[in-house]
Protein backbone atom coordinates (compact mmCIF):
# COMPACT_ATOMS: atom_id res chain seq x y z
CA UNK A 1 14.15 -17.94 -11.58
CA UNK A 2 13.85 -14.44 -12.32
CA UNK A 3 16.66 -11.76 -12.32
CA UNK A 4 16.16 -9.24 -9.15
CA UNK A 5 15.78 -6.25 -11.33
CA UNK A 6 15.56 -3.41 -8.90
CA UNK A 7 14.16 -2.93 -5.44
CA UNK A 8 11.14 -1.59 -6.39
CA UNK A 9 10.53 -3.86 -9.32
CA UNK A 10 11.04 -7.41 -8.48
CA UNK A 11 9.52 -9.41 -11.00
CA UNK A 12 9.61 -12.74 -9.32
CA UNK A 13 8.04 -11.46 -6.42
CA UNK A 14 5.40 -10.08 -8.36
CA UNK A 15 4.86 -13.02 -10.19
CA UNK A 16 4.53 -15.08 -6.88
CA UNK A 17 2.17 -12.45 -5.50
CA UNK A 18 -0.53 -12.30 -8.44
CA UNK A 19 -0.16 -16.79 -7.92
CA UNK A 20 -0.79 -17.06 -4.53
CA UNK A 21 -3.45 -14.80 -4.78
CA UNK A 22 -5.00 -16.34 -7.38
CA UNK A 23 -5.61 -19.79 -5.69
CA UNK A 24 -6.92 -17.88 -2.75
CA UNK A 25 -9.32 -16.88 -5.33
CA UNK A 26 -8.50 -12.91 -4.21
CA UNK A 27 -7.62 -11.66 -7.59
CA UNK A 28 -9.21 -12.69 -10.54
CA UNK A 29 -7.44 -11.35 -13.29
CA UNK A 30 -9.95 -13.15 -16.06
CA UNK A 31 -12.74 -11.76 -15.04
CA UNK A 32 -10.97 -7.92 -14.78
CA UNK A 33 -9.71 -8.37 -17.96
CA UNK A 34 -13.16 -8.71 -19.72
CA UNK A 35 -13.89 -6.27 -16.98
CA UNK A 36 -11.73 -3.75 -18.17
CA UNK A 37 -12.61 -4.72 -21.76
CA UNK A 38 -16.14 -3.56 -20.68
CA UNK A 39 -14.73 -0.20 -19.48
CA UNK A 40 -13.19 0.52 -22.37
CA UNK A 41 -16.57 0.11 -24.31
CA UNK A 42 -18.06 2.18 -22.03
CA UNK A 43 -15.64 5.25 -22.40
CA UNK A 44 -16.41 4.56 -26.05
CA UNK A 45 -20.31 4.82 -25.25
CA UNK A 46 -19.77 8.15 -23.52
CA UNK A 47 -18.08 9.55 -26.39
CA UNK A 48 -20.87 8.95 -29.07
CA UNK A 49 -23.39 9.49 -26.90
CA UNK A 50 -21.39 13.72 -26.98
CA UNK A 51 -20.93 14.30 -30.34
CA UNK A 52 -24.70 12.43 -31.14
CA UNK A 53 -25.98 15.00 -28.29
CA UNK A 54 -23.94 17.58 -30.55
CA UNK A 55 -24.74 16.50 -33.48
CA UNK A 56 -28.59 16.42 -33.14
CA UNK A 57 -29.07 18.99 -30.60
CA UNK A 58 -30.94 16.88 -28.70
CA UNK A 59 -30.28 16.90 -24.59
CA UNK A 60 -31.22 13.12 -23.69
CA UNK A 61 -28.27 12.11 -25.06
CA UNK A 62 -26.35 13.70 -22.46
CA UNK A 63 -28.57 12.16 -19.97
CA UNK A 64 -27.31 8.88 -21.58
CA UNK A 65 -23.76 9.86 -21.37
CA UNK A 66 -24.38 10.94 -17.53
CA UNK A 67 -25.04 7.31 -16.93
CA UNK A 68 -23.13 5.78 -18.96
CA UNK A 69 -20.04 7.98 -16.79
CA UNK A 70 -21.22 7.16 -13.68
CA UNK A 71 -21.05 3.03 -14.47
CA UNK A 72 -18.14 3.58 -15.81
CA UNK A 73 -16.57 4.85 -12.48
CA UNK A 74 -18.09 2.50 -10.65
CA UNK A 75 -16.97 -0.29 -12.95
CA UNK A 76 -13.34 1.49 -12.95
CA UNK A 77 -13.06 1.50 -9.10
CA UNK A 78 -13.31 -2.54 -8.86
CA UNK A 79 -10.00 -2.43 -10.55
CA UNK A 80 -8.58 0.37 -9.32
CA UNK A 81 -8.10 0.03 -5.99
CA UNK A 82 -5.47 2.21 -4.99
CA UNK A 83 -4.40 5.24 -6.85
CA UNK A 84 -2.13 8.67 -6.18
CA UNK A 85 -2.00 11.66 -8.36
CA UNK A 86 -3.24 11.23 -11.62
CA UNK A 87 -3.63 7.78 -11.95
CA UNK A 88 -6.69 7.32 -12.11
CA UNK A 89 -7.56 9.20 -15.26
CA UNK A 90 -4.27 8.03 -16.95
CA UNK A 91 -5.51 4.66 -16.29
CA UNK A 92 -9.14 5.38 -18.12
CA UNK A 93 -7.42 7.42 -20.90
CA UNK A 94 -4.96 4.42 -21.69
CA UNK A 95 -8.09 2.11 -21.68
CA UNK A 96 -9.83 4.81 -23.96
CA UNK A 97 -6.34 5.37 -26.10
CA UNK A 98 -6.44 1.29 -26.46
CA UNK A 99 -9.39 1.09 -27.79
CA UNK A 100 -9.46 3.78 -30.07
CA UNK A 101 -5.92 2.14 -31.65
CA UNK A 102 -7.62 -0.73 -31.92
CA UNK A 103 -10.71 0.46 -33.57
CA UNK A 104 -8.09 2.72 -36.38
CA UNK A 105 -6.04 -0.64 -36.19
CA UNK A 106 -9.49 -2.61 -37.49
CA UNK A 107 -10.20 -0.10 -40.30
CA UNK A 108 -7.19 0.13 -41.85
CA UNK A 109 -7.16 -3.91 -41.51
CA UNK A 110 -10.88 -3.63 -43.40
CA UNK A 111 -9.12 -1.21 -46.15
CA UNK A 112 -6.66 -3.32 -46.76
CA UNK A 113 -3.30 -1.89 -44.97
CA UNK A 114 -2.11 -4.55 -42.76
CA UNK A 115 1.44 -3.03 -42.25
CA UNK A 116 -0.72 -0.07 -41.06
CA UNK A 117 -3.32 -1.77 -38.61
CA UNK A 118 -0.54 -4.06 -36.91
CA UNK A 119 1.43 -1.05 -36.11
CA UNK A 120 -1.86 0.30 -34.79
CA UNK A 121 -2.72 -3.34 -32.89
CA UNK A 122 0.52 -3.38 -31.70
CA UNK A 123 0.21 0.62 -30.03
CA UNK A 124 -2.98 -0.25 -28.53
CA UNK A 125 -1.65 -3.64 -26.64
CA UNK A 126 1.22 -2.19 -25.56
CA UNK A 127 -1.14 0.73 -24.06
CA UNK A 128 -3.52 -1.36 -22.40
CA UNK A 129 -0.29 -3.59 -21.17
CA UNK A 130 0.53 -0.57 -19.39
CA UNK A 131 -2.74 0.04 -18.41
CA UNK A 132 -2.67 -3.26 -15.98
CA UNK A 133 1.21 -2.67 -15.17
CA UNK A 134 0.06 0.54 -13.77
CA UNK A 135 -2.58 -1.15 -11.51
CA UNK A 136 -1.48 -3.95 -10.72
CA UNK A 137 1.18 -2.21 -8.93
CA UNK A 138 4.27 -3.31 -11.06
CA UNK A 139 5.50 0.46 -12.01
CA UNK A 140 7.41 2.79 -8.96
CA UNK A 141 7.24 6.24 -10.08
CA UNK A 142 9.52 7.51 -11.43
CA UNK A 143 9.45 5.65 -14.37
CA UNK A 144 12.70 5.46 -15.76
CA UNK A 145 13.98 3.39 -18.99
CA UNK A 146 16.02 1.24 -17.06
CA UNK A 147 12.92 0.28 -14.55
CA UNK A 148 13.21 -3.33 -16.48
CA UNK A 149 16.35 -3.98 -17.28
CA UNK A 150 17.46 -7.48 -16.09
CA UNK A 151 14.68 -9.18 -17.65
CA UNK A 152 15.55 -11.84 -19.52
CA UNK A 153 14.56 -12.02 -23.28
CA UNK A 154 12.71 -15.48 -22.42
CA UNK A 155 10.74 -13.22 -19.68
CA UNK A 156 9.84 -10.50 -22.28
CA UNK A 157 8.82 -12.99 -25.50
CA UNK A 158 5.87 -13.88 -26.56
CA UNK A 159 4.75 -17.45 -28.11
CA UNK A 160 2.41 -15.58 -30.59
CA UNK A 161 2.94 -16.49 -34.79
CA UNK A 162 1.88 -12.20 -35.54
CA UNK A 163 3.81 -10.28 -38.25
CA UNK A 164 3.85 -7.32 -35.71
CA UNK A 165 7.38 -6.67 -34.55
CA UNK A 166 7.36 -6.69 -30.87
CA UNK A 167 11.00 -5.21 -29.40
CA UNK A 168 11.91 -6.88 -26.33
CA UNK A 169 14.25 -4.41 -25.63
CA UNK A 170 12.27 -1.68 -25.29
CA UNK A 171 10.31 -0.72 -21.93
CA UNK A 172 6.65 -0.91 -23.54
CA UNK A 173 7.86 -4.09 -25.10
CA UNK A 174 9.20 -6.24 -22.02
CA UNK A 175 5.47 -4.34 -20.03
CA UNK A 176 3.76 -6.12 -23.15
CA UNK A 177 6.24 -9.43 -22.63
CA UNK A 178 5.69 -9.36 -18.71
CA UNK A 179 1.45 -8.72 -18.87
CA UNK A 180 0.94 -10.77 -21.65
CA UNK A 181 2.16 -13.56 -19.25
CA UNK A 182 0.46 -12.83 -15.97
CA UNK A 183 -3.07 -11.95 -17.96
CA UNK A 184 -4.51 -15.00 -19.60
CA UNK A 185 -8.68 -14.26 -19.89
CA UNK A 186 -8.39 -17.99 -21.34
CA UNK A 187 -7.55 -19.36 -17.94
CA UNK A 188 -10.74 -20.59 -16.01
């Protein structure tokens, strides 16, 4: 069982939560994972679609990007259910901050610096870790580093055979540890 880690963080509770709701078939966390995955393309979308309106001076391209914003927020509010303050746009700029990591993660992979891109994979997992932390309600502001201690280092590991150097110890770390768990987008 789970460490009680502070009042406003208790892991096991959480845990429990996202299960029960699961096999009442409230929360499908599959299906807003490639959800959010889709989001994430989307901010991409938007921000081609401004420098090609830039680039060629030609207007329908912002038309595009109009659209392409407005899906996006629609898309965004099915997982976003709840927000205060600015947590709503640091929730898209994480997504958009993921993906761009990824995407500099990919070409320096393609270029041949792997030390490079998995310190670039492992920035953009940990974002998007905190991404679903953040909405799925498992961060109290304020955040502070000691928000997860307690966790055990069997609650923060991962199972995965990378070269990327994942420290447990470290809050984005046991976020990454703790997400990596609950989100499977194998699961059916």
């Amino acid at each position: 069982m789970a460490k009680k880690i502070k009042p406003e963080i208790d892991l096991q509770k959480f845990m429990d939560k996202i299960k029960s709701a699961e096999k009442g078939n409230l929360l499908d966390l599959s299906s807003d994972e490639d959800l959010s995955i889709a989001i994430m393309n989307l901010i991409s979308i938007e921000e081609h679609l401004f420098f090609t309106g830039n680039k060629t001076g030609k207007t329908k391209y912002f038309s595009l990007l109009h659209q392409a914003r407005e899906m996006r927020k629609e898309l965004l509010k099915m997982i976003i259910k709840d927000y205060e303050g600015e947590v709503w746009c640091t929730s898209k700029h994480l997504l958009a901050a993921s993906m761009r990591l990824m995407e500099v993660g990919t070409k320096a992979q393609t270029k041949g610096d792997d030390k490079l891109a998995y310190n670039f994979f492992k920035k953009s997992y940990d974002l998007y870790n905190l991404f679903w932390a953040l909405n799925l309600g498992m961060l109290k502001s304020p955040l502070s580093k000691g928000d997860l201690e307690g966790l055990s280092s069997g609650e923060a590991e991962r199972d995965l055979e990378t070269p990327i150097s994942y420290e447990k110890s470290d809050f984005m770390g046991k976020i990454s540890g703790v997400i990596g768990k609950i989100l499977d987008c194998c699961r059916e």
